[in-house]
Protein backbone atom coordinates (compact mmCIF):
# COMPACT_ATOMS: atom_id res chain seq x y z
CA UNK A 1 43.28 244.21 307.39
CA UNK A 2 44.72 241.78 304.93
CA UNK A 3 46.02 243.35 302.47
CA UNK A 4 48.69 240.64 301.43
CA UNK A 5 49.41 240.07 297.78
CA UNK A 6 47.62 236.77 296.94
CA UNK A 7 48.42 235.28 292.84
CA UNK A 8 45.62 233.17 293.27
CA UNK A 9 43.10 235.79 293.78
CA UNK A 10 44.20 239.07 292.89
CA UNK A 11 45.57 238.39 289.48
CA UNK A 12 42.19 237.14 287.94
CA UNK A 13 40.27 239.90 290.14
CA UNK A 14 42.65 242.17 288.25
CA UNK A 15 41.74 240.83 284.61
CA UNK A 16 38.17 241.13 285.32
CA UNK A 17 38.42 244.52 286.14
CA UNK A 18 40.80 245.93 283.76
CA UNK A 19 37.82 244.43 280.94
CA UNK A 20 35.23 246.40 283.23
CA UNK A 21 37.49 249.12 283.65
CA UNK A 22 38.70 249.24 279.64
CA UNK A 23 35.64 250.37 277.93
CA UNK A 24 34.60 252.57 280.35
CA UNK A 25 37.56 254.55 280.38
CA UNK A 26 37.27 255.18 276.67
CA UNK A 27 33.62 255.80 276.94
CA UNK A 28 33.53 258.22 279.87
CA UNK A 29 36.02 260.16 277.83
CA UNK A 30 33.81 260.08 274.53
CA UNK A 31 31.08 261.18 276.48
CA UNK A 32 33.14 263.79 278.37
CA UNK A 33 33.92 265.35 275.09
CA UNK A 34 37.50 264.98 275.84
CA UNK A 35 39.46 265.85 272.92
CA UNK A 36 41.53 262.44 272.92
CA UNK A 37 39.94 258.96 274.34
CA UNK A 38 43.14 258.22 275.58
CA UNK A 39 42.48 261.00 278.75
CA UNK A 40 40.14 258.19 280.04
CA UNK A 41 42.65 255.89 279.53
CA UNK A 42 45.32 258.17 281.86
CA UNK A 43 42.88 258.36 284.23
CA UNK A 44 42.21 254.12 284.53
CA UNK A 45 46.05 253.91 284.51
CA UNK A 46 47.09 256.72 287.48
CA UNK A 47 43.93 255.18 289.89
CA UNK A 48 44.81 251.78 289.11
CA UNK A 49 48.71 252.38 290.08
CA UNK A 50 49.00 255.51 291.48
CA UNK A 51 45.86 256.23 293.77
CA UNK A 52 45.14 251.96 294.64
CA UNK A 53 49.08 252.35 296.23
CA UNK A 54 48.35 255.50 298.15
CA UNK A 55 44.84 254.26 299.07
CA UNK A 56 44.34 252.37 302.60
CA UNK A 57 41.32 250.88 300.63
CA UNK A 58 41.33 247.15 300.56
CA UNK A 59 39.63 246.16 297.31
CA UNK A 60 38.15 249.96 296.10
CA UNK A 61 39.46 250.37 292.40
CA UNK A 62 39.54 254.09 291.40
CA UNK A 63 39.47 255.41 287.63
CA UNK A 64 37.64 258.35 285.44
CA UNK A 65 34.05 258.38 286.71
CA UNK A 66 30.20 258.59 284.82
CA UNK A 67 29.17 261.34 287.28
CA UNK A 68 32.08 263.75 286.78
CA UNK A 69 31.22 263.52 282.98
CA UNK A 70 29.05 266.59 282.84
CA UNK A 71 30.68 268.65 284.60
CA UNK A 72 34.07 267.50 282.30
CA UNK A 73 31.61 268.10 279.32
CA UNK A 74 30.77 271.66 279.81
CA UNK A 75 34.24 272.41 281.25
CA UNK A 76 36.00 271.70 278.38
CA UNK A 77 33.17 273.37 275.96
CA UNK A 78 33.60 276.78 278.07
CA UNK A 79 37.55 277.00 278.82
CA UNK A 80 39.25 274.75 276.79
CA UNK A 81 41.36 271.53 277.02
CA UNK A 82 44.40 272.68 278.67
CA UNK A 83 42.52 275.09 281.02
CA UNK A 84 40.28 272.40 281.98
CA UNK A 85 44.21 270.18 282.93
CA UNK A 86 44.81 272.94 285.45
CA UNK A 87 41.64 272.40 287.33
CA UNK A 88 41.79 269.15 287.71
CA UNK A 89 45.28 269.73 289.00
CA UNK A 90 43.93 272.57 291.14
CA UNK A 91 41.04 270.20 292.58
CA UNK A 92 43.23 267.47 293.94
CA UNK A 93 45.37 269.80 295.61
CA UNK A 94 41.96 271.16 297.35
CA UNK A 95 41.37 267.45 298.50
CA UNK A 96 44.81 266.85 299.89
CA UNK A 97 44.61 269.60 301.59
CA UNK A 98 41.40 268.03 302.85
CA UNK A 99 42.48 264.66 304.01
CA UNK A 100 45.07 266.80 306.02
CA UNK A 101 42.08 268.68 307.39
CA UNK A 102 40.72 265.54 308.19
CA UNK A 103 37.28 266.61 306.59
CA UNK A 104 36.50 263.15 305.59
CA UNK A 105 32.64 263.11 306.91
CA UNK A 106 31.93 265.87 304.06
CA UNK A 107 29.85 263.58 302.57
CA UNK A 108 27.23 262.84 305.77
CA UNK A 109 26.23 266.42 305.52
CA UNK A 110 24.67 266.23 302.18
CA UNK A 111 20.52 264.98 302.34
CA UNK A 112 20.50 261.65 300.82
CA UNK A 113 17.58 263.13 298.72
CA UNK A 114 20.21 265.73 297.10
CA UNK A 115 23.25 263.08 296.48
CA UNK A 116 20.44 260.16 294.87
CA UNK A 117 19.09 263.45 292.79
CA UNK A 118 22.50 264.64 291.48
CA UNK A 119 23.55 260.69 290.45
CA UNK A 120 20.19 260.01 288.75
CA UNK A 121 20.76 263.85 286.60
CA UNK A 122 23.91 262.53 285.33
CA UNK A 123 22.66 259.58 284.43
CA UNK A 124 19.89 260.97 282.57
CA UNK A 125 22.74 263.61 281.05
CA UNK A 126 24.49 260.69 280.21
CA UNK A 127 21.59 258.70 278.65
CA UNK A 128 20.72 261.64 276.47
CA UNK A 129 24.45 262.60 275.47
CA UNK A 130 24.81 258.82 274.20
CA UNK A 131 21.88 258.88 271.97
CA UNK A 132 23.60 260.40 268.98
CA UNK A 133 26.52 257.85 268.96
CA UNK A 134 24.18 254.94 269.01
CA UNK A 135 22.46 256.43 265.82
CA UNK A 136 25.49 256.86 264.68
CA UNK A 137 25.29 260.88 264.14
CA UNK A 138 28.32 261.89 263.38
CA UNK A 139 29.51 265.55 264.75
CA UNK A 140 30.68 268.46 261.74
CA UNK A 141 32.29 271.44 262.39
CA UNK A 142 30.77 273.48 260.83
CA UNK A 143 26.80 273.32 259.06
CA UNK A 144 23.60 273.44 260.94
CA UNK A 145 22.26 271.04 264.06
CA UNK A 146 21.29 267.78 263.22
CA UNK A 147 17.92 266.87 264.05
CA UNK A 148 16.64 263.61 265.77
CA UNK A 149 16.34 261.69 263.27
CA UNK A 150 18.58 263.16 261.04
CA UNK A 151 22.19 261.79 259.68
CA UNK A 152 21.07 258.40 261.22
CA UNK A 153 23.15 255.16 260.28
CA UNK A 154 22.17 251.61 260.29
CA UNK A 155 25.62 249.89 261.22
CA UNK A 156 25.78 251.77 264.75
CA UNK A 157 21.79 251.79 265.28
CA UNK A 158 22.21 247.46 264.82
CA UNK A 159 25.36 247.75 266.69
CA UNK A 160 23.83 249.59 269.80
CA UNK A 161 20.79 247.29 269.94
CA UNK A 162 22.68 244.04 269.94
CA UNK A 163 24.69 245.38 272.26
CA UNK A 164 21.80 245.94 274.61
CA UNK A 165 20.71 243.40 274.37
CA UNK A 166 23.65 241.43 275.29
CA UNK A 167 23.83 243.58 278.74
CA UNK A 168 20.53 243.14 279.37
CA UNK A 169 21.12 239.39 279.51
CA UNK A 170 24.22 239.74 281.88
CA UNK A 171 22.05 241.45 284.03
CA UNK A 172 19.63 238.78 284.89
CA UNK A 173 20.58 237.10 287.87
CA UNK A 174 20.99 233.61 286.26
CA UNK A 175 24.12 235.12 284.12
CA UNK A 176 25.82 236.87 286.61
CA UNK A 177 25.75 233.62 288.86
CA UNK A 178 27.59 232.25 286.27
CA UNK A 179 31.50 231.90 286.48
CA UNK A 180 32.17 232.64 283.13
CA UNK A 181 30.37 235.92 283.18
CA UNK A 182 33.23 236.74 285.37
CA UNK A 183 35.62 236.03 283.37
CA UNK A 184 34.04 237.74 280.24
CA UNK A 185 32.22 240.75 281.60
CA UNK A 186 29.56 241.89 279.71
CA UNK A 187 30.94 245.33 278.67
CA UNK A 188 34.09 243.70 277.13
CA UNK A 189 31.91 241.13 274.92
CA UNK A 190 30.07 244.38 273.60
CA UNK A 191 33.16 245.88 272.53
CA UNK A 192 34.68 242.81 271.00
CA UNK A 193 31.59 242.28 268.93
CA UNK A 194 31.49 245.57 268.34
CA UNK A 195 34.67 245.30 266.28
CA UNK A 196 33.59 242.31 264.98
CA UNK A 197 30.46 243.71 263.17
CA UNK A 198 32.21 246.35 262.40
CA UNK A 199 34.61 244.44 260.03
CA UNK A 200 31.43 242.10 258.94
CA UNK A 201 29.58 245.29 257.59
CA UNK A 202 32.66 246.70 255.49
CA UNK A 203 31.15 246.88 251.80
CA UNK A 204 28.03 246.30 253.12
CA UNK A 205 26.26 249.96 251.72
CA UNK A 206 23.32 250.05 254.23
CA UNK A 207 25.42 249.00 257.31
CA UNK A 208 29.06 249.81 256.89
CA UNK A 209 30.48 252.35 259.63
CA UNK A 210 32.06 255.28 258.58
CA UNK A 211 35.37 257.29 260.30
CA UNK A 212 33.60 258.89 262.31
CA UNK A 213 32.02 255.96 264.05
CA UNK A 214 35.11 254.33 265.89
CA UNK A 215 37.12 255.58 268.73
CA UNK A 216 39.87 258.12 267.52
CA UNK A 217 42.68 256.46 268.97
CA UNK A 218 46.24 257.92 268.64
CA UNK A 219 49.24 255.68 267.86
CA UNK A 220 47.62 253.19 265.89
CA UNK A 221 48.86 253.91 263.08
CA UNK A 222 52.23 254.04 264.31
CA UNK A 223 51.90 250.81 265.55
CA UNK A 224 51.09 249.17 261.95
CA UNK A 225 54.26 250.75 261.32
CA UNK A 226 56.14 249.29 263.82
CA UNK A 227 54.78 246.19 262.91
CA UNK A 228 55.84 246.42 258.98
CA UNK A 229 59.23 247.68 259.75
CA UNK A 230 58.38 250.76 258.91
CA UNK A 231 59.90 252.74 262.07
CA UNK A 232 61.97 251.35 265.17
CA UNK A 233 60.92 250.77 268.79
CA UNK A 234 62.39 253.58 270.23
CA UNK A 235 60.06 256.26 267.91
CA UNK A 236 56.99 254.24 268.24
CA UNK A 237 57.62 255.00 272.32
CA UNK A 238 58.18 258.70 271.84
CA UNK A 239 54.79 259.02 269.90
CA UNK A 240 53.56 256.85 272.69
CA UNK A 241 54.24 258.91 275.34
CA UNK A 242 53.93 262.28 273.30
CA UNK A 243 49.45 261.40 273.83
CA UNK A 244 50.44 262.46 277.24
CA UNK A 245 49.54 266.02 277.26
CA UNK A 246 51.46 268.14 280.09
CA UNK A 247 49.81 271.29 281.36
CA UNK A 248 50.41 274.37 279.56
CA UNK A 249 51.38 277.54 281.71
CA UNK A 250 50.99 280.07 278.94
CA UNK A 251 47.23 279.01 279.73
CA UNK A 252 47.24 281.73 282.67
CA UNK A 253 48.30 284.49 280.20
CA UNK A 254 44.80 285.09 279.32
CA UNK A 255 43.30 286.51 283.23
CA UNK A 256 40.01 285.96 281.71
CA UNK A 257 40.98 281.99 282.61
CA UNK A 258 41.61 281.96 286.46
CA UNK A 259 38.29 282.81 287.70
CA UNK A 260 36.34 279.53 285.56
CA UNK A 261 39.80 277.53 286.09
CA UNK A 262 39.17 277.98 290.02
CA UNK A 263 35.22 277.51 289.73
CA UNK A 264 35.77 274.10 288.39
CA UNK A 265 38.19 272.97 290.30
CA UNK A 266 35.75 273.61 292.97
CA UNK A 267 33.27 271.98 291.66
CA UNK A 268 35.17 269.05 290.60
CA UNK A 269 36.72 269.23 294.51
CA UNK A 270 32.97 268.65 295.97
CA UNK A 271 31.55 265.89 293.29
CA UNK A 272 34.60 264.12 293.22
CA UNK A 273 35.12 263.77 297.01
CA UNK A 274 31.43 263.15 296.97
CA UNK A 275 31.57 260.52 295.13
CA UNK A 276 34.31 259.33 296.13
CA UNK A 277 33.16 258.94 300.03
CA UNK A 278 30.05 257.40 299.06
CA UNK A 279 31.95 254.82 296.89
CA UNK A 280 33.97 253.86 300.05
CA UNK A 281 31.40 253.79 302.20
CA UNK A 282 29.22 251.24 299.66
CA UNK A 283 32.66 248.94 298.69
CA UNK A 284 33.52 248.40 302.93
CA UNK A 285 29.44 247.28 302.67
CA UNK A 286 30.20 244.89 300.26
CA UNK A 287 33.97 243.72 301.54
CA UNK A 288 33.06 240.01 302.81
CA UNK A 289 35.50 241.23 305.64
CA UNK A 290 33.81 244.49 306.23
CA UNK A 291 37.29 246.72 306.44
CA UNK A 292 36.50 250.49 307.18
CA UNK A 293 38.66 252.21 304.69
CA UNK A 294 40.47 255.70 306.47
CA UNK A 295 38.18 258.56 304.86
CA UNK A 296 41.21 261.22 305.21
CA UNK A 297 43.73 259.02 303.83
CA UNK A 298 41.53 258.06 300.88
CA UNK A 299 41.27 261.87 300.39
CA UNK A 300 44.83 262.65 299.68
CA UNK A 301 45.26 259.44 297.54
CA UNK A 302 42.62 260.75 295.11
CA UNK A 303 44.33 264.14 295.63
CA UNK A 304 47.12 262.87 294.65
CA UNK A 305 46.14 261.27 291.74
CA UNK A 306 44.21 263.62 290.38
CA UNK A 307 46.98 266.02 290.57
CA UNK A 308 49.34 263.99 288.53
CA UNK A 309 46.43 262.82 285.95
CA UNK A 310 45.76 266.44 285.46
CA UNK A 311 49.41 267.03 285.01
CA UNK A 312 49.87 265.08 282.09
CA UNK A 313 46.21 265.66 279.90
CA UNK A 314 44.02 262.81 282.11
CA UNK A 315 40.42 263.10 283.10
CA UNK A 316 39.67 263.54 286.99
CA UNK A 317 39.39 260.39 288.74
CA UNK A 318 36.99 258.61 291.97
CA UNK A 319 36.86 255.47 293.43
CA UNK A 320 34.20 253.93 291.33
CA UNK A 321 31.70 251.33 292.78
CA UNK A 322 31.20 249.63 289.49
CA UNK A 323 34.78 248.36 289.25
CA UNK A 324 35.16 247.90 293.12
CA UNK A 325 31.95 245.95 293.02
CA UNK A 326 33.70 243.78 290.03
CA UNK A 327 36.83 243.31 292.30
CA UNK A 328 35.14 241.99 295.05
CA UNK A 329 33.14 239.63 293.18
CA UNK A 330 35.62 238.59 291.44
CA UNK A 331 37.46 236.97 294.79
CA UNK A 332 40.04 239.94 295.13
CA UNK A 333 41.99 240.19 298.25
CA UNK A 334 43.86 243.11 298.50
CA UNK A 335 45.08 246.24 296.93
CA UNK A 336 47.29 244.65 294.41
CA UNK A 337 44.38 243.99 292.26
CA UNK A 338 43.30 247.25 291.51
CA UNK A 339 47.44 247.83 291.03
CA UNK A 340 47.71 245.47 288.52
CA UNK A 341 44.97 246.66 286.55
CA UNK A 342 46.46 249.67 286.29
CA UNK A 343 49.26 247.97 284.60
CA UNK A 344 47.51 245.98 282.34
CA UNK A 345 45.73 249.38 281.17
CA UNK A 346 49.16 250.89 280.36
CA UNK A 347 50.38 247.79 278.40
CA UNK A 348 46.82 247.66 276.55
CA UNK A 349 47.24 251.21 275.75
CA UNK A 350 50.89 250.67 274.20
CA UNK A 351 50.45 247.31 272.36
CA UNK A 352 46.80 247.01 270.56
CA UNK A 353 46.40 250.75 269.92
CA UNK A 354 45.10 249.85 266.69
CA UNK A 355 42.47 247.55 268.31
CA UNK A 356 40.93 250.18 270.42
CA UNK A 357 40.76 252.48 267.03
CA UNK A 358 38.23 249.64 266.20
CA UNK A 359 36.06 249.89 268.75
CA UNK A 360 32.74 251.65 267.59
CA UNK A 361 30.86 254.47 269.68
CA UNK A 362 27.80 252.46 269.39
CA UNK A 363 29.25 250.05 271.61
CA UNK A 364 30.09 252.43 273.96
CA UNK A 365 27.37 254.11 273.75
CA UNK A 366 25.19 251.19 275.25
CA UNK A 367 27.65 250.27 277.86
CA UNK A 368 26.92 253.93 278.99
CA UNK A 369 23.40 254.00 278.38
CA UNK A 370 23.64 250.90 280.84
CA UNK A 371 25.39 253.10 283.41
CA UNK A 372 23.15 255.94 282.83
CA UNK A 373 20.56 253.53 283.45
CA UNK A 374 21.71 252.28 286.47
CA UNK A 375 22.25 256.17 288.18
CA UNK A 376 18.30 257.10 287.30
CA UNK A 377 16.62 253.70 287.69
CA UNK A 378 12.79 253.98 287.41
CA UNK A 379 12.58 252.12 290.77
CA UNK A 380 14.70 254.83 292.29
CA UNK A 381 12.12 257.67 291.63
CA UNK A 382 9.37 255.48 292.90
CA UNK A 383 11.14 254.34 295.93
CA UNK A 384 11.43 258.34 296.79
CA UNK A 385 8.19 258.93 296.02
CA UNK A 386 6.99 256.69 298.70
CA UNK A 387 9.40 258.38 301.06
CA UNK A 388 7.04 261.38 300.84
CA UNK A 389 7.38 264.88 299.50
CA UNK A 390 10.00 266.21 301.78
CA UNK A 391 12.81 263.43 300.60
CA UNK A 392 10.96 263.83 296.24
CA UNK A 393 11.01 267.38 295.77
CA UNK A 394 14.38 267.94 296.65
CA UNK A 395 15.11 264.78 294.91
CA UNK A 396 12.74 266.22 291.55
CA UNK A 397 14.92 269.33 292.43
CA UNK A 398 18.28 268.38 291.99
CA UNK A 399 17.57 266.74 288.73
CA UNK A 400 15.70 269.24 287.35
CA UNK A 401 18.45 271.80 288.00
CA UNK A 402 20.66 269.22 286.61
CA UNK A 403 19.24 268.80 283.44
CA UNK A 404 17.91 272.51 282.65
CA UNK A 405 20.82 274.31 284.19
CA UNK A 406 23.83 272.51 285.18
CA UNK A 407 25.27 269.99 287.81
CA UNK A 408 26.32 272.83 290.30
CA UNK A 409 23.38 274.90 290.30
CA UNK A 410 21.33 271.34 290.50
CA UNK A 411 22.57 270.56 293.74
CA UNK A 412 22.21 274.21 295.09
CA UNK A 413 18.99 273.89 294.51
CA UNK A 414 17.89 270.23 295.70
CA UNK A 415 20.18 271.70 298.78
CA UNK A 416 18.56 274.71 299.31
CA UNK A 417 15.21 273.23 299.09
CA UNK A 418 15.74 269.76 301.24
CA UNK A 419 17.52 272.36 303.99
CA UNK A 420 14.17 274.30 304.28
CA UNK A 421 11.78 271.18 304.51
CA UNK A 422 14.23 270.26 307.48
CA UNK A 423 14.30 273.37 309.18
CA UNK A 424 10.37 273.26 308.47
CA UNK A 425 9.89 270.05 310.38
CA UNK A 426 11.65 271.18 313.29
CA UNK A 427 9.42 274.03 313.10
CA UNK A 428 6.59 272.10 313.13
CA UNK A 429 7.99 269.61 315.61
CA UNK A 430 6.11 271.48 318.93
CA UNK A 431 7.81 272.38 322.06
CA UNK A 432 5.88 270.52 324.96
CA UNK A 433 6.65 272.64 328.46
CA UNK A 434 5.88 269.83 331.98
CA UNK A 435 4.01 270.87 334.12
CA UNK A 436 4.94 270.73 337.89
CA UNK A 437 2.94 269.37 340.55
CA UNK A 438 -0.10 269.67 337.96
CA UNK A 439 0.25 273.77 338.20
CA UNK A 440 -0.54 275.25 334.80
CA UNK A 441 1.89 277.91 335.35
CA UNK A 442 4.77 276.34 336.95
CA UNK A 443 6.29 274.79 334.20
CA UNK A 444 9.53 272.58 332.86
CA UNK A 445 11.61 272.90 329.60
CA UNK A 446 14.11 269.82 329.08
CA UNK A 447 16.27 271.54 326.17
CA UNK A 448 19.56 269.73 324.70
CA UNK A 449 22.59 272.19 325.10
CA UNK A 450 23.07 270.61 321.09
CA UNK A 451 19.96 272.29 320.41
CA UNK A 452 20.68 274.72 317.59
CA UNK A 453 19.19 277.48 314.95
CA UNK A 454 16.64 274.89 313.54
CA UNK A 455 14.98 274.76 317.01
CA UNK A 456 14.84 278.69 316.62
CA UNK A 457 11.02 279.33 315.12
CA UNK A 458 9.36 276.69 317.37
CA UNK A 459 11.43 278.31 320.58
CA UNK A 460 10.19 281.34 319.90
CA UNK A 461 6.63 280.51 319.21
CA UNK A 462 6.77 278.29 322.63
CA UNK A 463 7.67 281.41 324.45
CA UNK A 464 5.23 283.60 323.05
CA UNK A 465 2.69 281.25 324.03
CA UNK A 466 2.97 281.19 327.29
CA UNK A 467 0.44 282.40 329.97
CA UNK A 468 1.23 285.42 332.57
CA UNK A 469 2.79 284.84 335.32
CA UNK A 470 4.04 281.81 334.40
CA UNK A 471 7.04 280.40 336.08
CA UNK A 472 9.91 278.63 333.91
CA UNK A 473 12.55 276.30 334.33
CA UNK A 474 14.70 275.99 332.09
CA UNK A 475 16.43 272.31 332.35
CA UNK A 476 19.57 272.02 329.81
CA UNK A 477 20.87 268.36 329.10
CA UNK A 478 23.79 266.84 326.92
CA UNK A 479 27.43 268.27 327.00
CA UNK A 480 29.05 271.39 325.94
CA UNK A 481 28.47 275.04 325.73
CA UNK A 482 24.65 276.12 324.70
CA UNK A 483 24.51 276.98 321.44
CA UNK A 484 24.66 281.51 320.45
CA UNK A 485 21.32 281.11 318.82
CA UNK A 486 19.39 279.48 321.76
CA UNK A 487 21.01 281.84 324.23
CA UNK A 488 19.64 284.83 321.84
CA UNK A 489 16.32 283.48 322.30
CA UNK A 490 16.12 283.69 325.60
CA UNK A 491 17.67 287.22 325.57
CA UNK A 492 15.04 288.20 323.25
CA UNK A 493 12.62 287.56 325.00
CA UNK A 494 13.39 289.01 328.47
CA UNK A 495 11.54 292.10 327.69
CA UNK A 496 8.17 290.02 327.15
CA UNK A 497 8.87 287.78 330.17
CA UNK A 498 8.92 291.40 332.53
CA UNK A 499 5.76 292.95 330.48
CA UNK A 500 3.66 289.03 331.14
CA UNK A 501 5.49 288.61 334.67
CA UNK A 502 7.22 285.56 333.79
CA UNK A 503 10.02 284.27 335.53
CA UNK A 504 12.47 281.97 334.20
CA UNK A 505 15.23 279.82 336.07
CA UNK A 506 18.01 277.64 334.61
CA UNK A 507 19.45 274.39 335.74
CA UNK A 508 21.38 271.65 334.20
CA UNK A 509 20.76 267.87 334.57
């Protein structure tokens, strides 16, 4: 692998993806309902340093992630901020403990139908948690629901459209063939305009933004007073690192905690390795070299760093294909670039504080709809669809579980159903006995000794269908020990062999 440092390369690689990375680590964290953006900002900067240095991932760049948002969401809404810290901490520690296991193939067990069903239900969750912040609703405390249309504001509404607008354009394939889209990603120009207009519209009573419509951004104003002389360096730095939030033990005082603490972390252990895996597997696609990235050692990076984001109040954190796609396309060589990203995150987050606090939701809000977008594309649904029921109803499943219930449950039930239409088709999938010498009862079974349960039904009905007096033999291929459920079969059916005067005879080939 190389994986030397290159200046050349993995500098500018780095600078476009810390302006990819940037607003999505503040929007993930708006739309994760995390009390403080800069959680999503902990996140970009512990993947970016901590987890790209661990990582035996060439050019994957790992940060807070669109489809962990949901579950972050309704976390945080049922067992509170701090609670919520202690399962993210609890959830790495589950996947260190699984790189060590070496269970780094978890993801090849899950239907593809399921996995494509659970990404396009968060992106649709996403999609429809955005749509308030790009009409500008602002959340109360207290009062009742707004409706739809309801509490609307012009400023964000003409904020979220141009904004669209602009992605849509770096989209087309003429733009991103472009160097200079490259250079300027598209999700960076939408924030910078976005502050822009937002200045523009001041005064303006039909378009000016109110508080409620930027990014909440602590330390800003202690920067302006850093700036007018107004405190020293040394304080501004305390109150810089005091937005790190470190876990809170007392949280485990109230038992009622542990049992939704350890749920989540669960969860939060599956989705995130999930995603995770599938990441790696789609960046060593698109590596021009075509490295294959260790599975189990990418585990107990992430571990790792999800452990110490949770320790000190970030979000959880996956490798995320949207900024490893950015750092390959961008000419990055090695690790380094997804290191110094990391970096340039940290120094963003300590110098322009009062920048960020400028950015509006609205232009967040359509850099997400974009990713939202992306998860539940229209051609996705039709391109399962034409796959045929077995891979669309699990697929229909998962997202309606997803979207009426909650991610978990979702992907129980796209599970549950895509594991019956498989062990359905091997039912249906007949049992053909040979027969021998053109006898009608002397017959041949070739059966795999990796033959297991699903084969079960259609065994069975094989057997019961055979004539009297019919003589068997049983030929086993493949290595290893015949599987319990197989051998059961056979057992089973002993009795009914004697009563039809059946014989049956074993061999191995």
């Amino acid at each position: 692998m190389n994986n030397s440092f290159s200046w050349k390369q993995d500098v500018p690689a780095s600078l476009v993806v810390f302006f990819v990375a940037l607003p999505l680590c503040l929007g993930i964290a708006v739309v994760s309902d995390a009390p403080n953006v800069f959680a999503g900002l902990i996140a970009g900067i512990i993947g970016g340093i901590v987890v790209a240095t661990l990582s035996g991932s060439r050019l994957g760049v790992s940060g807070p992630a669109a489809g962990l948002a949901v579950i972050v969401a309704t976390a945080i809404g049922e067992i509170g901020y701090s609670a919520f810290l202690w399962a993210v901490v609890l959830a790495g520690v589950l996947q260190l403990a699984s790189g060590f296991l070496r269970m780094g193939v978890i993801a090849y067990f899950f239907p593809n139908s399921v996995i494509k069903g659970m990404l396009s239900g968060i992106g649709l969750v996403i999609f429809i948690k955005e749509i308030p912040h790009a009409l500008g609703q602002i959340k109360v405390a207290a009062g009742p629901e707004l409706g739809f249309f309801e509490g609307i504001a012009y400023g964000p509404i003409t904020i979220t459209v141009i904004s669209l607008i602009i992605l849509a354009i770096y989209e087309s394939k003429w733009v991103k063939g472009q160097a200079w889209s490259r250079i300027m990603p598209g999700p960076l120009l939408v924030v910078i305009l976005g502050v822009a207009l937002g200045v523009a519209f001041k005064g303006q009573s039909m378009l000016e933004l109110l508080a409620g419509h930027h990014v909440n951004m602590p330390g800003s104003e202690s920067m302006e007073a850093l700036l007018s002389g107004g405190q020293d360096f040394s304080s501004y730095t305390n109150k810089f690192f005091g937005q790190f939030q470190l876990v809170d033990v007392s949280v485990f005082k109230d038992t009622s905690l542990i049992y939704p603490i350890i749920t989540t972390a669960f969860v939060l252990w599956i989705v995130a390795s999930l995603e995770t895996l599938l990441c790696v597997e789609a960046t060593d696609k698109l590596d021009p070299e075509h490295f294959a990235t260790p599975t189990n050692r990418e585990l107990k990076a992430q571990g790792i760093g999800n452990i110490i984001s949770g320790l000190i109040g970030g979000l959880p954190i996956t490798q995320v294909i949207v900024r490893s796609s950015a750092n390959i396309q961008s000419g990055g060589k090695s690790k380094y670039s997804a290191i110094i990203h990391g970096f340039l995150l940290l120094i963003c987050a300590f110098s322009i504080p009062q920048f960020l606090s400028m950015i509006p939701f609205a232009s967040l809000a359509a850099i997400l709809f974009l990713v939202g977008y992306k998860l539940a594309k229209p051609s996705l649904f039709i391109a399962m669809w034409k796959k045929g029921y077995v891979q669309f109803i699990p697929f229909i499943a998962t997202i309606a579980g997803i979207l009426f219930l909650d991610l978990l449950k979702g992907v129980s039930i796209g599970l549950v159903i895509a594991v019956f239409f498989i062990m359905w088709k091997q039912f249906k999938s007949p049992i053909v006995f040979d027969q021998v010498g053109g006898d009608s009862k002397k017959l041949q079974l070739h059966l795999t000794k990796h033959a297991t349960y699903l084969r079960k039904a259609s065994l069975i009905k094989a057997l019961n269908d055979l004539p009297e007096g019919s003589a068997l033999e049983i030929v086993y291929t493949g290595d290893g020990a015949i599987d319990n459920d197989i051998v059961d079969v056979f057992q089973d059916f002993q009795e009914e062999a004697i009563r039809k005067a059946i014989t049956i005879t074993n061999s191995t080939k």
